[in-house]
Protein backbone atom coordinates (compact mmCIF):
# COMPACT_ATOMS: atom_id res chain seq x y z
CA UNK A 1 12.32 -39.36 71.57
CA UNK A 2 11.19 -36.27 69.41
CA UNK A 3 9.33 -34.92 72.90
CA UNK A 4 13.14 -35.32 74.18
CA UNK A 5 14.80 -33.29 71.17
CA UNK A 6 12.57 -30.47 71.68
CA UNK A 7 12.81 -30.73 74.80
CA UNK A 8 16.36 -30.15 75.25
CA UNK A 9 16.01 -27.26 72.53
CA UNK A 10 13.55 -25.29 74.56
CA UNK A 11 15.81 -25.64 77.75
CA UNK A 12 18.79 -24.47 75.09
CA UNK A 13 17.08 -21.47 74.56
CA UNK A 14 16.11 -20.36 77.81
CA UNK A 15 19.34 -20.85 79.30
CA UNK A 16 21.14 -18.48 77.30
CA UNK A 17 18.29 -15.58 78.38
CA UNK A 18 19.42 -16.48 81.75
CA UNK A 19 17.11 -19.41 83.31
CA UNK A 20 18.95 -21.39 85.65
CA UNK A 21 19.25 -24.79 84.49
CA UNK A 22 17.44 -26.53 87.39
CA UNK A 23 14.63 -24.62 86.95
CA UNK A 24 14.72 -24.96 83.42
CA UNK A 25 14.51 -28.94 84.22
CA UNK A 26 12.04 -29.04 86.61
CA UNK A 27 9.97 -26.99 84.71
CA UNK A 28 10.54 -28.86 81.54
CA UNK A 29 10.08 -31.80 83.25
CA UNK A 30 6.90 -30.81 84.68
CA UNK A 31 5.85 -29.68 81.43
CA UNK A 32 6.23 -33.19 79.41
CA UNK A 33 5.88 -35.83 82.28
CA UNK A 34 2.26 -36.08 83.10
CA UNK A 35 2.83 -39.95 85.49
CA UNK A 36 4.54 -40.98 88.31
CA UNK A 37 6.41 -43.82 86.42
CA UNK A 38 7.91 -41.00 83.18
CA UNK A 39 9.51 -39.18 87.10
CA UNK A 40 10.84 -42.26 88.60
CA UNK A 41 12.88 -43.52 85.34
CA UNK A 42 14.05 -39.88 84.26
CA UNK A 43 15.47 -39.81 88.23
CA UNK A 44 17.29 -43.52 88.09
CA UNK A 45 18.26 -42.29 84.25
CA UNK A 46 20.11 -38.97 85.83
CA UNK A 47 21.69 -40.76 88.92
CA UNK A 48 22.88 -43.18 86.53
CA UNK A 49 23.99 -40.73 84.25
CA UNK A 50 26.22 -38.99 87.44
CA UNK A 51 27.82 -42.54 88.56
CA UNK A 52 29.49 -42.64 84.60
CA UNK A 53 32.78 -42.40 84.98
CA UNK A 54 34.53 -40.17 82.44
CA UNK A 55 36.29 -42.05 79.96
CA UNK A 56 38.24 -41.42 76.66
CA UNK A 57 35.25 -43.54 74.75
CA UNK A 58 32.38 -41.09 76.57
CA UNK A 59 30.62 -38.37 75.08
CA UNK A 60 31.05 -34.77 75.98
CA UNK A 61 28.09 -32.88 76.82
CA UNK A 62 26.97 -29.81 74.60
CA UNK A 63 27.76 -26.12 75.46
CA UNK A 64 25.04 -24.00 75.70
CA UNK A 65 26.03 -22.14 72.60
CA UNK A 66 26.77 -24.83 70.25
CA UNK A 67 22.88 -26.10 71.15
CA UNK A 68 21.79 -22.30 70.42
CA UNK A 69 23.62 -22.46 67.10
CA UNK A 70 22.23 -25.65 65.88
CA UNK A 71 18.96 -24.20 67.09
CA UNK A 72 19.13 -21.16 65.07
CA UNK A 73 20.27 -23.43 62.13
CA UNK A 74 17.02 -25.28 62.01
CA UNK A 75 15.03 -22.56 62.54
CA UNK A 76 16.26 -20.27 59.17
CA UNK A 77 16.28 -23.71 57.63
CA UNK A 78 13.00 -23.40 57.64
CA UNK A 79 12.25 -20.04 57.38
CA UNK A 80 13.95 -20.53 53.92
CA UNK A 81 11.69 -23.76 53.18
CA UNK A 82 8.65 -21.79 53.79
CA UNK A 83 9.67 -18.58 51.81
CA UNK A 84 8.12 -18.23 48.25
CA UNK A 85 10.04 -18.37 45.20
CA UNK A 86 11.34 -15.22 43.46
CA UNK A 87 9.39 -14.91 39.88
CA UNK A 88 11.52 -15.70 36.68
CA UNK A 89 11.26 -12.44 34.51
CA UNK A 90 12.56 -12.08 30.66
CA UNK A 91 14.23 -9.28 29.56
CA UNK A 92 13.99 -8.38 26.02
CA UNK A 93 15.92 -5.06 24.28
CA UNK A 94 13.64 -2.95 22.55
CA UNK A 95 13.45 0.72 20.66
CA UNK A 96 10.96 3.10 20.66
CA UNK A 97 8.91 3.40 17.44
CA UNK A 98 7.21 6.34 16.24
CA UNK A 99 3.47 4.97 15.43
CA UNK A 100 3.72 7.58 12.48
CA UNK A 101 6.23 7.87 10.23
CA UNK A 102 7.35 9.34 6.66
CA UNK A 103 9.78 7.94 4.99
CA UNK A 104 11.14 10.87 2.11
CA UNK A 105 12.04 8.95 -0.71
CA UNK A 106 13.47 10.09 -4.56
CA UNK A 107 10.51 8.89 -7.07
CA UNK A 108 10.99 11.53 -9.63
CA UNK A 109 10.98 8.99 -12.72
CA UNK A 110 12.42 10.91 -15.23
CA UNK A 111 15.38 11.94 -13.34
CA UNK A 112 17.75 8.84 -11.97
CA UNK A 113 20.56 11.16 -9.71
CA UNK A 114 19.67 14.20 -7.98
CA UNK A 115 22.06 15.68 -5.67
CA UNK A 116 21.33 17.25 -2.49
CA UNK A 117 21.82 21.04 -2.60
CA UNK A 118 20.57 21.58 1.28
CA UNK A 119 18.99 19.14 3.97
CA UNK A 120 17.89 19.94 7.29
CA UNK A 121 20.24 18.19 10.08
CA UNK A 122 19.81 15.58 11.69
CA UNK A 123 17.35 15.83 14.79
CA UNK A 124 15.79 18.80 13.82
CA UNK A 125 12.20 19.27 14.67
CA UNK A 126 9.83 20.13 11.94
CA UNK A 127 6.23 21.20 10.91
CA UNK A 128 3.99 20.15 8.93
CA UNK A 129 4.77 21.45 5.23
CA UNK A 130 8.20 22.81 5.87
CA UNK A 131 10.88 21.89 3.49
CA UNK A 132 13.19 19.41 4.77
CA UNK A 133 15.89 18.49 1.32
CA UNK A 134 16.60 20.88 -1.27
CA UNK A 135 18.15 19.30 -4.99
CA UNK A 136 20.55 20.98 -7.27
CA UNK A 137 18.73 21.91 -10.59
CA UNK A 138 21.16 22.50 -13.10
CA UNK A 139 21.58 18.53 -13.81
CA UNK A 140 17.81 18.82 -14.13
CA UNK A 141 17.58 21.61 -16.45
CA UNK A 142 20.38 19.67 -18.85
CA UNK A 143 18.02 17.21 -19.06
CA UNK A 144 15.19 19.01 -19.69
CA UNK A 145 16.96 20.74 -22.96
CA UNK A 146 17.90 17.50 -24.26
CA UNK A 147 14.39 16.37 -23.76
CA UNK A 148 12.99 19.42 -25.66
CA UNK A 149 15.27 19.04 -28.59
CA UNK A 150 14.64 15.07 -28.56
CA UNK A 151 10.73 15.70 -28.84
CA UNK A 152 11.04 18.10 -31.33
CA UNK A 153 13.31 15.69 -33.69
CA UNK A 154 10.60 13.06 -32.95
CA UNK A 155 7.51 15.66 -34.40
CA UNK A 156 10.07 16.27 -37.31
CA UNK A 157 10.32 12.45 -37.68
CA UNK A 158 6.39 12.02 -37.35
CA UNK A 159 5.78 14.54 -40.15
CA UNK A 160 8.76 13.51 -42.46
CA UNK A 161 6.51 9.74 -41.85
CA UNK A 162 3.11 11.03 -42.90
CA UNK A 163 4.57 12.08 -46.20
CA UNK A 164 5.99 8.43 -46.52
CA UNK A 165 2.96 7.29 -45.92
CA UNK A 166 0.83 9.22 -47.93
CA UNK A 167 2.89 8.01 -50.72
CA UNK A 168 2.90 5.02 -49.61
CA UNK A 169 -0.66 4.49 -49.76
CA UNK A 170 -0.67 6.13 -53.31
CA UNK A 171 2.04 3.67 -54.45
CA UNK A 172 0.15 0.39 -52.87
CA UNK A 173 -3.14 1.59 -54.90
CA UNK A 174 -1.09 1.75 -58.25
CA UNK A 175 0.56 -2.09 -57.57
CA UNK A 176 -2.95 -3.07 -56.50
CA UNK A 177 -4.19 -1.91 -60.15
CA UNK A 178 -1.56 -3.07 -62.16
CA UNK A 179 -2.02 -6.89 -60.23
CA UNK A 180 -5.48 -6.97 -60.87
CA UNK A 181 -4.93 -5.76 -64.60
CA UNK A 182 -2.42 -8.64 -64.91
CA UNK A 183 -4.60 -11.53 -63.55
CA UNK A 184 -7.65 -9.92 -65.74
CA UNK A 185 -4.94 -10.20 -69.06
CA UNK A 186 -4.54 -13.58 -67.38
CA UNK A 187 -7.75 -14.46 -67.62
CA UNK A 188 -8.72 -13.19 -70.66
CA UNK A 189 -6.11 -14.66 -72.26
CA UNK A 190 -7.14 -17.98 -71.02
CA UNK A 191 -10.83 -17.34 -72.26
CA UNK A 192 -9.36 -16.56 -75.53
CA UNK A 193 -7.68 -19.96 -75.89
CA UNK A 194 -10.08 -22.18 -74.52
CA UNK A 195 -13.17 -20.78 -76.28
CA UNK A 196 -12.08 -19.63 -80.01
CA UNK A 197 -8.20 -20.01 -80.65
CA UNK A 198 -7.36 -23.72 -79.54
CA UNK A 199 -10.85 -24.75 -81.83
CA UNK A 200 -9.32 -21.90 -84.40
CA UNK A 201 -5.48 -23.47 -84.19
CA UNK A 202 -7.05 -27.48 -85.26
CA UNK A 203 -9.39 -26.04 -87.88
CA UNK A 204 -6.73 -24.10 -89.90
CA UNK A 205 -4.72 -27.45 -89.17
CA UNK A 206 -7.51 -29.53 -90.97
CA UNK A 207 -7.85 -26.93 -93.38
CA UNK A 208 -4.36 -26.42 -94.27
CA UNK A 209 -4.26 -30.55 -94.87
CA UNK A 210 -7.44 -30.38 -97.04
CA UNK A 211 -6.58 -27.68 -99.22
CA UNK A 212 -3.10 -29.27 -99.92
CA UNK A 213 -5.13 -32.29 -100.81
CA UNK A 214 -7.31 -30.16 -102.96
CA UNK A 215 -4.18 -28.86 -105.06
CA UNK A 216 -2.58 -32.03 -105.46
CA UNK A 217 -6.01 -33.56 -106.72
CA UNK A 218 -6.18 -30.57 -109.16
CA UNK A 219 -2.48 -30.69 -110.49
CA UNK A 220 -2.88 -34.46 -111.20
CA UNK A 221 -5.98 -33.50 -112.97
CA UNK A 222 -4.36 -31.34 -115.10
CA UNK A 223 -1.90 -33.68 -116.08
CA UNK A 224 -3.93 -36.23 -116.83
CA UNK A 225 -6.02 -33.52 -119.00
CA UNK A 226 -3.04 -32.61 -120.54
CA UNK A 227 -1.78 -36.16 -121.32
CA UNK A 228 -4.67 -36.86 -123.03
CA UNK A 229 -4.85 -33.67 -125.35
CA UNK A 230 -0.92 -34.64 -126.15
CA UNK A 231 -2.06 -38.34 -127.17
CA UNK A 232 -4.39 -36.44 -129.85
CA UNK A 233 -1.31 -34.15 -130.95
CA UNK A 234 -3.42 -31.32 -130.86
CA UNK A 235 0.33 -29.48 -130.32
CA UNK A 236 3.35 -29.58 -131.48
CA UNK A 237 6.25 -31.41 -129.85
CA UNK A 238 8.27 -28.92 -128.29
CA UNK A 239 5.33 -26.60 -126.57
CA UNK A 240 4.20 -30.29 -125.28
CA UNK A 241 7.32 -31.13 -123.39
CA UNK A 242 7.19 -27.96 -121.91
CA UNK A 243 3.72 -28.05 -120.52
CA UNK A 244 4.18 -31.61 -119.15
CA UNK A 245 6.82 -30.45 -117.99
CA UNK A 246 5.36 -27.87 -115.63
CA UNK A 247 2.34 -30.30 -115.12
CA UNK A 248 4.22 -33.00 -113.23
CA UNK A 249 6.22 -30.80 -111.28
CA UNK A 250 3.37 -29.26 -110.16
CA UNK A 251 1.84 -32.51 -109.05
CA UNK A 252 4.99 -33.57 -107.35
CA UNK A 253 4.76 -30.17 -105.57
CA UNK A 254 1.36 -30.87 -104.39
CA UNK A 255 2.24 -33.97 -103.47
CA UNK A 256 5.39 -32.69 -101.43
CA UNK A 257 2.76 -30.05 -99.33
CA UNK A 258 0.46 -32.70 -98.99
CA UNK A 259 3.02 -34.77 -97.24
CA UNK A 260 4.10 -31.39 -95.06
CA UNK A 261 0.57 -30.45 -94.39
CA UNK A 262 -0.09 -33.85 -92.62
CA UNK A 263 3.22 -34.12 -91.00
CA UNK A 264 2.29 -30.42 -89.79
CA UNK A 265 -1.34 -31.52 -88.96
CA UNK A 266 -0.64 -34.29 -86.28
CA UNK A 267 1.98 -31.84 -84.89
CA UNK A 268 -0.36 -29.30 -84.06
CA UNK A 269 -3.35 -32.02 -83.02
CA UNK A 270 -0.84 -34.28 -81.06
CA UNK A 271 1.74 -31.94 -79.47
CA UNK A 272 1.10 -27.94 -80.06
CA UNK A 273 -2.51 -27.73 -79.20
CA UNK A 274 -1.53 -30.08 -75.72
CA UNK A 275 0.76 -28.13 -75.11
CA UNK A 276 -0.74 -25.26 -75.31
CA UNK A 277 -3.36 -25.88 -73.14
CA UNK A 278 -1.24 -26.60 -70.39
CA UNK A 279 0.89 -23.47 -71.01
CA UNK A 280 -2.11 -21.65 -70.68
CA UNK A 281 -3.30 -23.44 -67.65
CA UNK A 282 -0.02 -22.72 -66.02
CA UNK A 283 0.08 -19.42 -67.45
CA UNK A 284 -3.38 -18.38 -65.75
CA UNK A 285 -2.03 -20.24 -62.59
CA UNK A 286 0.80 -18.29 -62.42
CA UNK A 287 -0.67 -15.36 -63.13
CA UNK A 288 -3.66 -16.09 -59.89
CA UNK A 289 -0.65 -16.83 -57.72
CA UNK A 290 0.86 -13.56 -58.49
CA UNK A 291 -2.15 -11.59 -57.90
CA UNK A 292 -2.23 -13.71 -54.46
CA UNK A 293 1.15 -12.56 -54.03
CA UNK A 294 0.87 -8.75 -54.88
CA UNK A 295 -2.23 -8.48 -52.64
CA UNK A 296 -0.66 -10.22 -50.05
CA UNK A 297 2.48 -7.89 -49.79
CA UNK A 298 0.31 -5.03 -49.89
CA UNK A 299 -1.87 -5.98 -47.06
CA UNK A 300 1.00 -7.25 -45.56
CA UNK A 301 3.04 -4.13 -46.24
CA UNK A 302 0.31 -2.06 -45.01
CA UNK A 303 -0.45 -3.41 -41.93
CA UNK A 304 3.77 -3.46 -41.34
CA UNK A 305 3.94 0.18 -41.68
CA UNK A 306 0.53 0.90 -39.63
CA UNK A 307 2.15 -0.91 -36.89
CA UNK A 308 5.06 1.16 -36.92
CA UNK A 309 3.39 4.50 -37.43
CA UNK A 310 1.38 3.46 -34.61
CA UNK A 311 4.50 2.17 -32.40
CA UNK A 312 6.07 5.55 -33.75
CA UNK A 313 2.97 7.55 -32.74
CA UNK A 314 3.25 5.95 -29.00
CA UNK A 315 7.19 6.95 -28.58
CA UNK A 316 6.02 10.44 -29.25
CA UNK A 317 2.91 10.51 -27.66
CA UNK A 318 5.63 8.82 -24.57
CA UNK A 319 8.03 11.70 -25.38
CA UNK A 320 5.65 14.40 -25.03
CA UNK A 321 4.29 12.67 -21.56
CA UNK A 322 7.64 12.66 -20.24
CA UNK A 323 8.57 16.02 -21.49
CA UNK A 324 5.57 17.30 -19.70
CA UNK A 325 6.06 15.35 -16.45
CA UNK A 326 9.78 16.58 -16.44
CA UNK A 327 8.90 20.17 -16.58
CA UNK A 328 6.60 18.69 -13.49
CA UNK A 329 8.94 17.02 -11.64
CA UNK A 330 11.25 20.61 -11.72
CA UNK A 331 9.12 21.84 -9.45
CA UNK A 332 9.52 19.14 -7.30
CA UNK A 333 13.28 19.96 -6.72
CA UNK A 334 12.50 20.57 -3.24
CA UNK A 335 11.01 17.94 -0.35
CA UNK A 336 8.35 18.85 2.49
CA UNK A 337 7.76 17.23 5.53
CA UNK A 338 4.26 15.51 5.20
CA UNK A 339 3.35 16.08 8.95
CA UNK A 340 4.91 17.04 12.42
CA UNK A 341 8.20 15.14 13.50
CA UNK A 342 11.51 15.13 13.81
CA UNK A 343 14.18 14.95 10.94
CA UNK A 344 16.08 11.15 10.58
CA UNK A 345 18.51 11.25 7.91
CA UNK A 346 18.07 7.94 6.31
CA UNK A 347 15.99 4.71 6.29
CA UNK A 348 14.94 3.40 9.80
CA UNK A 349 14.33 -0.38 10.16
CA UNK A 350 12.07 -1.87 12.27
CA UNK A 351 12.40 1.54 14.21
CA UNK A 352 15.93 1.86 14.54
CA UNK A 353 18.64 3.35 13.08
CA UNK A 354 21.55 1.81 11.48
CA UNK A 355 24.85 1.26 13.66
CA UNK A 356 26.74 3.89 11.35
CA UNK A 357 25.43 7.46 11.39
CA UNK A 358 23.70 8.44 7.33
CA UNK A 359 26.32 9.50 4.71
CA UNK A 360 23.45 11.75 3.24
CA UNK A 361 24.63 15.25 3.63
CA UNK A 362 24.70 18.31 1.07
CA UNK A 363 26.51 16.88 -2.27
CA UNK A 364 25.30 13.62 -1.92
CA UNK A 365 23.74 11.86 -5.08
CA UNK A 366 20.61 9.88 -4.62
CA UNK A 367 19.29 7.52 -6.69
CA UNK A 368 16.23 6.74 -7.26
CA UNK A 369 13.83 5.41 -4.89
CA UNK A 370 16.31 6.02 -2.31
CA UNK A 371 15.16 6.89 1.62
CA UNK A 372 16.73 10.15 2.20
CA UNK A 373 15.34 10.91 5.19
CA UNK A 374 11.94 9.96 7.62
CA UNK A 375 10.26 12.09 9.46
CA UNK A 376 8.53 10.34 12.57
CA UNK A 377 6.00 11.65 15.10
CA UNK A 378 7.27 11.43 18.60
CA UNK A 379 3.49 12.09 20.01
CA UNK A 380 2.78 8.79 19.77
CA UNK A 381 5.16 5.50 20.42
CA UNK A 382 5.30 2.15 20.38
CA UNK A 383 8.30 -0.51 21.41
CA UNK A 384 9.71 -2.73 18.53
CA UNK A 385 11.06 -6.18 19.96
CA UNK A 386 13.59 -8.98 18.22
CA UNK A 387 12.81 -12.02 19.26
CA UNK A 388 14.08 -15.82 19.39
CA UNK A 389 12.78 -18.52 18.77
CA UNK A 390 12.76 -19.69 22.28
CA UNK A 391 11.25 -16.61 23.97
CA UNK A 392 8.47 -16.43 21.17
CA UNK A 393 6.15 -19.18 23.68
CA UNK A 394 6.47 -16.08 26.72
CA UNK A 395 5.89 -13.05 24.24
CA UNK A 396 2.93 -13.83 22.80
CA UNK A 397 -0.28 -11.28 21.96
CA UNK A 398 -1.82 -9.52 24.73
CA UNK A 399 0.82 -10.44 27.25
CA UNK A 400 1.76 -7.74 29.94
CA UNK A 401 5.13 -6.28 30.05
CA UNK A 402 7.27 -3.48 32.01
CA UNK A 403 8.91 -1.06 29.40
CA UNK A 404 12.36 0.75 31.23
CA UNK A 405 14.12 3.25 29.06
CA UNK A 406 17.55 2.43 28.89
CA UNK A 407 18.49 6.56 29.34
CA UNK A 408 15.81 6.62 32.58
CA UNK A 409 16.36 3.25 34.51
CA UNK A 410 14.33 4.44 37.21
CA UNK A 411 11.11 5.29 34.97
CA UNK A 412 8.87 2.19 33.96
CA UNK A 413 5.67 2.29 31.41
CA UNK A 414 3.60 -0.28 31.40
CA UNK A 415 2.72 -2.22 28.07
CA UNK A 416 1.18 -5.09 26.09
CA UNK A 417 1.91 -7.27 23.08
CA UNK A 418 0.03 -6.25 20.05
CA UNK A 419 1.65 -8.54 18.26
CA UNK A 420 4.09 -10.89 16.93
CA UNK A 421 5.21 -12.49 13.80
CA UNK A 422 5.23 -15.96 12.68
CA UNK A 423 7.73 -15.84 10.07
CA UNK A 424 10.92 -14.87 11.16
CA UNK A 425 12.59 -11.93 9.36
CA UNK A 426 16.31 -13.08 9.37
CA UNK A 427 17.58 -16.58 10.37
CA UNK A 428 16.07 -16.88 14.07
CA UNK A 429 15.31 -13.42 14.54
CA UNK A 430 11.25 -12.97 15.12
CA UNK A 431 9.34 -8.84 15.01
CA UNK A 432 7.14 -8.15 17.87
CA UNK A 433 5.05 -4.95 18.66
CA UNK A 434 4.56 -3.57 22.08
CA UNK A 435 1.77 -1.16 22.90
CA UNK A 436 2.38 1.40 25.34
CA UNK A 437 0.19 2.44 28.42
CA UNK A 438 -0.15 6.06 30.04
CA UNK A 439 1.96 8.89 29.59
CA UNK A 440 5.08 8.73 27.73
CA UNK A 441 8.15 10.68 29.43
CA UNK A 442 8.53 13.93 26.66
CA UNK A 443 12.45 13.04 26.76
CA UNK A 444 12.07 9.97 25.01
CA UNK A 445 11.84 10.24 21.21
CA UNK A 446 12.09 7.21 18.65
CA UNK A 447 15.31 5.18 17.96
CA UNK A 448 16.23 5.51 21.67
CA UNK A 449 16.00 2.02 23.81
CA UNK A 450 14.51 -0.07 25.96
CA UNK A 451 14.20 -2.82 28.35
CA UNK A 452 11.21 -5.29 28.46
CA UNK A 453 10.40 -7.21 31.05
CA UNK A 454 7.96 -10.48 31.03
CA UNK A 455 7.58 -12.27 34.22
CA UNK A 456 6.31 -15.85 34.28
């Protein structure tokens, strides 16, 4: 059955470069019958074939150009089959990098605003060394004045302190004296107690008792002397009233100190010495603690006011430092370019400028540690690439690319990866680094774009 198919397809053919049919058959027939028998039943088949009748239910014959269509069909059919399969490429928007770069940025510390007297424009090509941003000095040479006067009221403040503390020293010596002089009186006065006038203070006690004994024993001696000398009327009447008299109040006077002398005796042994010794106790006590006391202040003082001077001594030392590194930093007011390159006012990121051109023009303020401008190198470039997350599997390291500048579509570079990161930079967003190959067209300078092609 195929042998048939193909058959009738070559015959197709043929006939429509102008083979007559019969010959076309015979030759065909010829071609795939090899017996006797394959003749004899492709004969009865065709005379049977020309006895069908034509009917309504019979099929009509193919032209000769509806079997050279159909042909055709099959054959780009598989033309198609047998073609290979365009490659998938990725296409990835890049910009041109320069490979070096200066970024000109305001680090004067002692001077927060400057504002921009001159900068060069935008684009401009410079040298190596050639000023690129001139500042306005007069703000700075305000602040220089008030610095000057500043550091002079601090060395007026410094000396005015050195007096202080030259008395202050003197002073602390005298306190230091006059504690240690107290806690020696202290002392001494302790000593003094303890060792002579506590044993002094009983003894004139027991004394005092004794000797009032003693008179009281020799007034009642006398009376009884001069009882005895009245009994033997040895004087008259009247002169011996008198002197009894005087006798017994004599012994009722002894008697009467006596009484005082003991009551005065067990005072002083059972309450004033006690209490004495623990007034002197506490009195020493008191008078250690204080001496604690004063020394402590004074040390304490001391090192207070060292620590100051010293803290003092460091804001001027500071003063001076800045002082001198403002007069500096004035002849600073003007920015060089630190190698070749062309002028970018602003701060580039990841190689590109911002969608909005720079404010940054004469007048502006800048504040510290703010980009002003970057110079890059145009000798040498590289292409910065944003990826996905999905094409970070294709653009991996040392994967071949085609680089087309978007302003020369016709111009290609070749390139590899040099790199890419890990860790995304912004939500999704992934920095790659392509290295170019060959000669760089001279009209393409950083911040300008690109298209980069991976195939798979």
């Amino acid at each position: 059955m195929k042998r048939f198919v193909y058959l009738t397809l070559i015959m197709v053919a043929l006939t429509t470069n102008g083979f007559p049919p019969h010959a076309l058959a015979g030759n065909a027939v010829q071609d795939t019958a090899h017996s006797p028998d394959r003749e004899e039943k492709s004969a009865e088949k065709g005379a049977s074939t020309e006895e069908q009748p034509a009917g309504e239910g019979a099929a009509k014959p193919k032209t000769s150009k509806e079997n050279s269509s159909a042909a055709t069909g099959a054959d780009s059919a598989a033309e198609r089959k047998d073609e290979p399969k365009e490659p998938e490429v990725l296409k990835v928007e890049g910009v041109f990098e320069a490979v070096q770069a200066w970024e000109l940025i305001h680090d004067l510390d002692q001077i927060q605003t400057l504002e921009i007297e001159k900068i060069l424009p935008h684009g401009t090509v410079v040298t190596k060394g050639q000023t690129v941003v001139w500042f306005d000095a007069e703000s700075i040479d305000k602040k220089i004045a008030t610095a000057e006067i500043e550091l002079k009221l601090a060395e007026l403040a410094a000396a005015d302190d050195q007096f202080s503390y030259d008395q202050f020293l003197e002073t602390q010596k005298l306190d230091r004296d006059a504690a240690e002089r107290a806690r020696h009186q202290a002392r001494q006065n302790y000593d003094n107690y303890v060792k002579v006038d506590r044993e002094q203070t009983i003894a004139n006690a027991k004394f005092s008792l004794k000797n009032s004994q003693y008179y009281l024993e020799n007034a009642q001696e006398e009376l009884t002397q001069l009882t005895q000398m009245y009994e033997e009327d040895d004087l008259t009447e009247e002169s011996e009233e008198i002197v009894m008299k005087r006798a017994k109040q004599a012994v009722e006077s002894a008697e009467f100190n006596l009484e005082n002398a003991k009551v005065r005796t067990s005072r002083i042994m059972d309450q004033t010495v006690p209490q004495r010794d623990k007034t002197e106790d506490a009195d020493l006590a008191k008078a250690e603690m204080a001496y604690q006391k004063a020394m402590h202040e004074l040390t304490s003082s001391k090192q207070q006011r060292d620590l100051k001077r010293k803290q003092a001594a460091t804001e001027l030392a500071e003063k001076s430092e800045n002082f001198e590194t403002l007069l500096q930093q004035r002849k600073e007011i003007v920015m060089k370019s630190p190698g070749d390159g062309i002028v970018m006012h602003g701060e580039l990121t990841r190689g590109a400028l911002g969608a909005k051109p720079s404010s940054i023009e004469a007048g502006s303020k800048i504040s510290q540690d703010q980009v002003i401008a970057t110079i890059v190198n145009p000798d040498r470039l590289r292409v910065r690439l944003e990826l996905s997350e999905t094409q970070l599997a294709q653009v991996v390291p040392d994967a071949k690319c085609v680089v087309k500048p978007n302003s020369l579509p016709d111009t290609a570079f070749n390139g590899i990866v040099a790199r890419t990161d890990k860790v995304p930079f912004a939500a999704k967003k992934f920095d790659a680094e392509v290295k170019l190959k060959g000669k760089i067209d001279d009209s393409i300078v950083p911040t300008m774009t690109c298209s980069v092609e991976f195939t798979k």
